[in-house]
N, C-alpha and C. Protein backbone atom coordinates (compact mmCIF):
# COMPACT_ATOMS: atom_id res chain seq x y z
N UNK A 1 25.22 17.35 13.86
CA UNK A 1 24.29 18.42 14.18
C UNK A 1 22.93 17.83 14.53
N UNK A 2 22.68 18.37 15.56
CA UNK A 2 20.94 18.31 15.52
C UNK A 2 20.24 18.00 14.59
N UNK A 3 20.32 19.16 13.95
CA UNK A 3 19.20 19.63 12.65
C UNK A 3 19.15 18.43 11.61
N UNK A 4 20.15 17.71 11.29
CA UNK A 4 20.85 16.74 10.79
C UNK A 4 19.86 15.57 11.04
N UNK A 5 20.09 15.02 12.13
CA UNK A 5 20.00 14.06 13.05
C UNK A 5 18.57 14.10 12.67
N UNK A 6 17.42 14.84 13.00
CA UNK A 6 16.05 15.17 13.14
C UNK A 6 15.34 15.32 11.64
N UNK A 7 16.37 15.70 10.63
CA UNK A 7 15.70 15.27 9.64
C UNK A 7 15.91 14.06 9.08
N UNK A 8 17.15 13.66 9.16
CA UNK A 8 16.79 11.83 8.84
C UNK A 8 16.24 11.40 9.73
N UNK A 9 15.80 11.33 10.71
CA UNK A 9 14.96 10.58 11.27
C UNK A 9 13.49 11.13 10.53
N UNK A 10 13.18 12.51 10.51
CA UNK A 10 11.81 12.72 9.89
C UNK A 10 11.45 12.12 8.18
N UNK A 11 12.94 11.81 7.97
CA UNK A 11 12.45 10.90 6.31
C UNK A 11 12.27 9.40 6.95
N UNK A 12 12.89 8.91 7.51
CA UNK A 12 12.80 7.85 7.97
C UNK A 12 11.51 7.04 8.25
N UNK A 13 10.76 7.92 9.14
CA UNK A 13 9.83 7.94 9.88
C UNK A 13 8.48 7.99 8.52
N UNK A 14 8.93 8.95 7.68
CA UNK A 14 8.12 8.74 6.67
C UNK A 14 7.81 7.93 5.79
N UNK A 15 8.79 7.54 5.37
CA UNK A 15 9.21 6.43 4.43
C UNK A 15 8.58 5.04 4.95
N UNK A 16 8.94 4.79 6.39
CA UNK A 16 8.15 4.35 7.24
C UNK A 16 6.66 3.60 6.72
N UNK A 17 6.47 4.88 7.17
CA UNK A 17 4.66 5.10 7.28
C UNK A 17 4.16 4.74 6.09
N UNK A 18 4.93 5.70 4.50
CA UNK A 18 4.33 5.04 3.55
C UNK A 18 4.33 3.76 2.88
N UNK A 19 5.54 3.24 3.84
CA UNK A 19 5.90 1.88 3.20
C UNK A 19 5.00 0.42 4.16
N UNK A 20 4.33 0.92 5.05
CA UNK A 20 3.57 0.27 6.19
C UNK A 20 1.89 0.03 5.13
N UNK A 21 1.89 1.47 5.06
CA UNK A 21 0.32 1.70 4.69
C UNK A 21 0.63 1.15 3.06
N UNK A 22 1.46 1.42 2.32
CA UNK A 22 1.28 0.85 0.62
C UNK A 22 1.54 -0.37 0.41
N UNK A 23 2.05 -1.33 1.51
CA UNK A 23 2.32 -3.08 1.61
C UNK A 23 1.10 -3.42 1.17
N UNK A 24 0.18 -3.32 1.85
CA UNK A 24 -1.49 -4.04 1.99
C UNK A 24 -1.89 -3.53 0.23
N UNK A 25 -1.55 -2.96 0.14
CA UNK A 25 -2.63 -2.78 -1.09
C UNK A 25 -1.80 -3.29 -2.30
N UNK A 26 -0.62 -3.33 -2.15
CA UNK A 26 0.53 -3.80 -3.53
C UNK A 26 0.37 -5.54 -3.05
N UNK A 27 0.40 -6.20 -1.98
CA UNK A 27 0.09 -7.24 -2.29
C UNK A 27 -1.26 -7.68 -2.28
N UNK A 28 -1.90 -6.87 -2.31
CA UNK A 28 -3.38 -7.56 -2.53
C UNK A 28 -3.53 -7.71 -4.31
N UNK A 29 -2.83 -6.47 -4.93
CA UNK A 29 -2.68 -6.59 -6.56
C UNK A 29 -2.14 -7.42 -7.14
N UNK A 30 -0.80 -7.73 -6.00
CA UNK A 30 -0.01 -9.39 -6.54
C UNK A 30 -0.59 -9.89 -6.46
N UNK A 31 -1.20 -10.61 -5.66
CA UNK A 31 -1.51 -12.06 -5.15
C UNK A 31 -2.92 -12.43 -5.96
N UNK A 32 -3.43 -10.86 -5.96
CA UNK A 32 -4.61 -11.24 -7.36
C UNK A 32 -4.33 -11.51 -8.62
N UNK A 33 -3.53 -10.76 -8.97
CA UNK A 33 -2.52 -10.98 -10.50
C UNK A 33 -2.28 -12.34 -10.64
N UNK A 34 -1.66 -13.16 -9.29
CA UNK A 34 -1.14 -13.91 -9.33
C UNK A 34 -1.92 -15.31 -9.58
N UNK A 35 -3.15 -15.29 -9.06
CA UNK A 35 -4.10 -16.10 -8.78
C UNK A 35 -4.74 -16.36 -10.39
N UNK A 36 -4.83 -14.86 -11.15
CA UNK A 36 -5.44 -15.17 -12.61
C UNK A 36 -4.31 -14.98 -13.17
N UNK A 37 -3.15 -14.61 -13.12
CA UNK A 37 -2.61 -15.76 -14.13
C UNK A 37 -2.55 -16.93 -13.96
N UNK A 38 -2.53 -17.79 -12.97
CA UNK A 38 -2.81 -19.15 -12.98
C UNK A 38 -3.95 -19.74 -13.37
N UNK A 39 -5.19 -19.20 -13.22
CA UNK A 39 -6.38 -19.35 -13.89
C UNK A 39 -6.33 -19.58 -15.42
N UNK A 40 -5.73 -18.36 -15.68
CA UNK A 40 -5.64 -17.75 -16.94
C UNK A 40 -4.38 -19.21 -17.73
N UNK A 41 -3.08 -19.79 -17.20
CA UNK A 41 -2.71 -20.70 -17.82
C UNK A 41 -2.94 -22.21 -17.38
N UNK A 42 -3.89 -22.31 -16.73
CA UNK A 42 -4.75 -23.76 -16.92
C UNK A 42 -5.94 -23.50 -17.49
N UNK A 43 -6.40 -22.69 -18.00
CA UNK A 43 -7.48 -22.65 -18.65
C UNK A 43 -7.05 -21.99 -20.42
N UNK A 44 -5.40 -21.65 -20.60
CA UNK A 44 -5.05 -21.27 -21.41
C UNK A 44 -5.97 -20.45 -22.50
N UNK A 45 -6.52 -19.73 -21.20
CA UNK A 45 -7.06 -18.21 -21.75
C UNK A 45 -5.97 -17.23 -21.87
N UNK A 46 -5.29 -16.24 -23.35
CA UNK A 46 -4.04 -15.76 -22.84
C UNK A 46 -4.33 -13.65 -23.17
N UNK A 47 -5.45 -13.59 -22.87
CA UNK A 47 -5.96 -12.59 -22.66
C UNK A 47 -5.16 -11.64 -21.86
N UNK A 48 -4.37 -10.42 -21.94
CA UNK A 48 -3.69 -9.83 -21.40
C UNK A 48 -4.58 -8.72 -20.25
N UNK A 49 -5.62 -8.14 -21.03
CA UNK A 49 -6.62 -7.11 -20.39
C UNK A 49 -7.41 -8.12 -19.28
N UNK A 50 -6.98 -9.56 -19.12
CA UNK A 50 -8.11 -10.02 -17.97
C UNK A 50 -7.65 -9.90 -17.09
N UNK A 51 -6.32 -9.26 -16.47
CA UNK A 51 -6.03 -9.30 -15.13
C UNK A 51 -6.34 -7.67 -14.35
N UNK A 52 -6.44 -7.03 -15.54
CA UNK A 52 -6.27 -5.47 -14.79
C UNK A 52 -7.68 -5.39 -13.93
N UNK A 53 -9.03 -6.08 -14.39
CA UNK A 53 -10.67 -5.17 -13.84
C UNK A 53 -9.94 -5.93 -12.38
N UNK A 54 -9.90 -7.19 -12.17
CA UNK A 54 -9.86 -8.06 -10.24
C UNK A 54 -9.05 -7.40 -9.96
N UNK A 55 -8.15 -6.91 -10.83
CA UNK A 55 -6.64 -6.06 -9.60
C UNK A 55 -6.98 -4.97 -9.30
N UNK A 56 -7.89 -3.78 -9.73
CA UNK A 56 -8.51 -3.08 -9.53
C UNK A 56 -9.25 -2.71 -8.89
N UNK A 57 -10.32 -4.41 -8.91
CA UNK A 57 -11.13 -3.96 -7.99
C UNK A 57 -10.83 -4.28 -6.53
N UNK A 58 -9.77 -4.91 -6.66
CA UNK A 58 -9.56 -5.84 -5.28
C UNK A 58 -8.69 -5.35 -4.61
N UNK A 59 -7.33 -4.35 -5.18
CA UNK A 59 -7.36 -3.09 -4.58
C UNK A 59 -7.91 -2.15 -3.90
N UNK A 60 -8.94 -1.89 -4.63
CA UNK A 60 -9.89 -0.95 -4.17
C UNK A 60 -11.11 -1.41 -2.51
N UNK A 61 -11.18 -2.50 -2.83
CA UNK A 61 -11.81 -3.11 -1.85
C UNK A 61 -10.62 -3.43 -0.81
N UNK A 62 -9.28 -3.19 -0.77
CA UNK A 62 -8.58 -3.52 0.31
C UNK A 62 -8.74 -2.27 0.52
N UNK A 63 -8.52 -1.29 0.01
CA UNK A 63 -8.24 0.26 0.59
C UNK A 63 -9.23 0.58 1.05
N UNK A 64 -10.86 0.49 0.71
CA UNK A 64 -12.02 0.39 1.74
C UNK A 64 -11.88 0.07 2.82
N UNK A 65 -11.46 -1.21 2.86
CA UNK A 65 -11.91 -2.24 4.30
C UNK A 65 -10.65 -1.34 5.05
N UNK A 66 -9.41 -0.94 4.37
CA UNK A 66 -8.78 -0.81 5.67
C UNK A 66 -8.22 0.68 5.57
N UNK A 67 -9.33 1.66 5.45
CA UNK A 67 -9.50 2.92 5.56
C UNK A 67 -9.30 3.17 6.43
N UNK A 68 -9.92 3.17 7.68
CA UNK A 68 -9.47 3.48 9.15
C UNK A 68 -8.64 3.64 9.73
N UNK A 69 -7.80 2.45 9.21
CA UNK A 69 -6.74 1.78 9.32
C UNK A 69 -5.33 2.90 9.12
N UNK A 70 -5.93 3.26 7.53
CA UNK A 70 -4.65 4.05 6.81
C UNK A 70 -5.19 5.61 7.25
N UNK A 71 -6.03 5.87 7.94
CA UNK A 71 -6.21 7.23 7.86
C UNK A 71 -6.04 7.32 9.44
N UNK A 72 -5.75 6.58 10.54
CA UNK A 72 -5.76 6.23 11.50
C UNK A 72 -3.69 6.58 11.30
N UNK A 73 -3.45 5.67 10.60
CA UNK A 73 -2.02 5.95 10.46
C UNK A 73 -1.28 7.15 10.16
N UNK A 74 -2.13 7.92 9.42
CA UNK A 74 -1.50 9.28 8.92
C UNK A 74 -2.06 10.34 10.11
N UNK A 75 -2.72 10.05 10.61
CA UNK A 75 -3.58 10.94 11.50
C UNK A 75 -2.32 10.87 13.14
N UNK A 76 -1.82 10.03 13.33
CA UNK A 76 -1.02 9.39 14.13
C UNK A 76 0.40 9.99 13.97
N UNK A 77 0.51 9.49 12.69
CA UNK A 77 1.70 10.36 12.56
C UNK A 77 1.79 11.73 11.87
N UNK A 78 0.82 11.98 11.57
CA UNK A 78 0.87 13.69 11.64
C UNK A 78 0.82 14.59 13.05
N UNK A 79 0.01 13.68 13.87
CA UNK A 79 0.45 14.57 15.41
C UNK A 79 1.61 14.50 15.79
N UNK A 80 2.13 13.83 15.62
CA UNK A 80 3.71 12.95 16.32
C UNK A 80 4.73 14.11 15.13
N UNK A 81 4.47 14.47 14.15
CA UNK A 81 5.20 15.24 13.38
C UNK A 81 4.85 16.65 13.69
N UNK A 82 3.89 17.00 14.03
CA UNK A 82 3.48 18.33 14.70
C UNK A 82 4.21 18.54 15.89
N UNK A 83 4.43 17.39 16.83
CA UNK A 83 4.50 18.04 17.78
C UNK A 83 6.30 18.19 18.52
N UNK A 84 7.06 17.66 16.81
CA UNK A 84 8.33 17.90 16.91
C UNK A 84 8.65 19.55 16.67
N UNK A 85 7.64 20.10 16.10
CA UNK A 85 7.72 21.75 15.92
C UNK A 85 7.26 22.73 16.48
């Protein structure tokens, strides 16, 4: 069926999108995580609460810088989803 056809593609398409736009910001949390725990076991500081404030903030500073970016993306594909109806 049609109808069929057009909605897996409209999950698809979504899934998509959120999985495009939530990459950038999940590895910016790894790779920070990743960086102080290595800090954290050559300096055998074993502080559990020291990784959450940099992942936080450095998150947050990816989702700044690439605002445009992600609101550019939803904006994009919300016309493109409008204009299947």
């Amino acid at each position: 069926m049609q109808y069929d056809e057009s909605s897996i593609e409209l999950i698809r398409e979504t899934l998509f999108v959120t999985l495009r736009i939530a990459v950038p910001l999940l590895l910016s949390g790894m790779l920070i995580g990743l960086l102080i725990s290595l800090i954290q076991s050559i300096t055998s500081i074993q502080d559990q609460t020291l990784t959450f404030v940099p992942k936080i903030v450095g998150v947050i500073l990816v989702a700044i810088l690439l605002l445009p970016w992600i609101v550019g993306s939803i904006l994009v594909f919300t016309a493109e989803m409008l204009q299947l109806f």
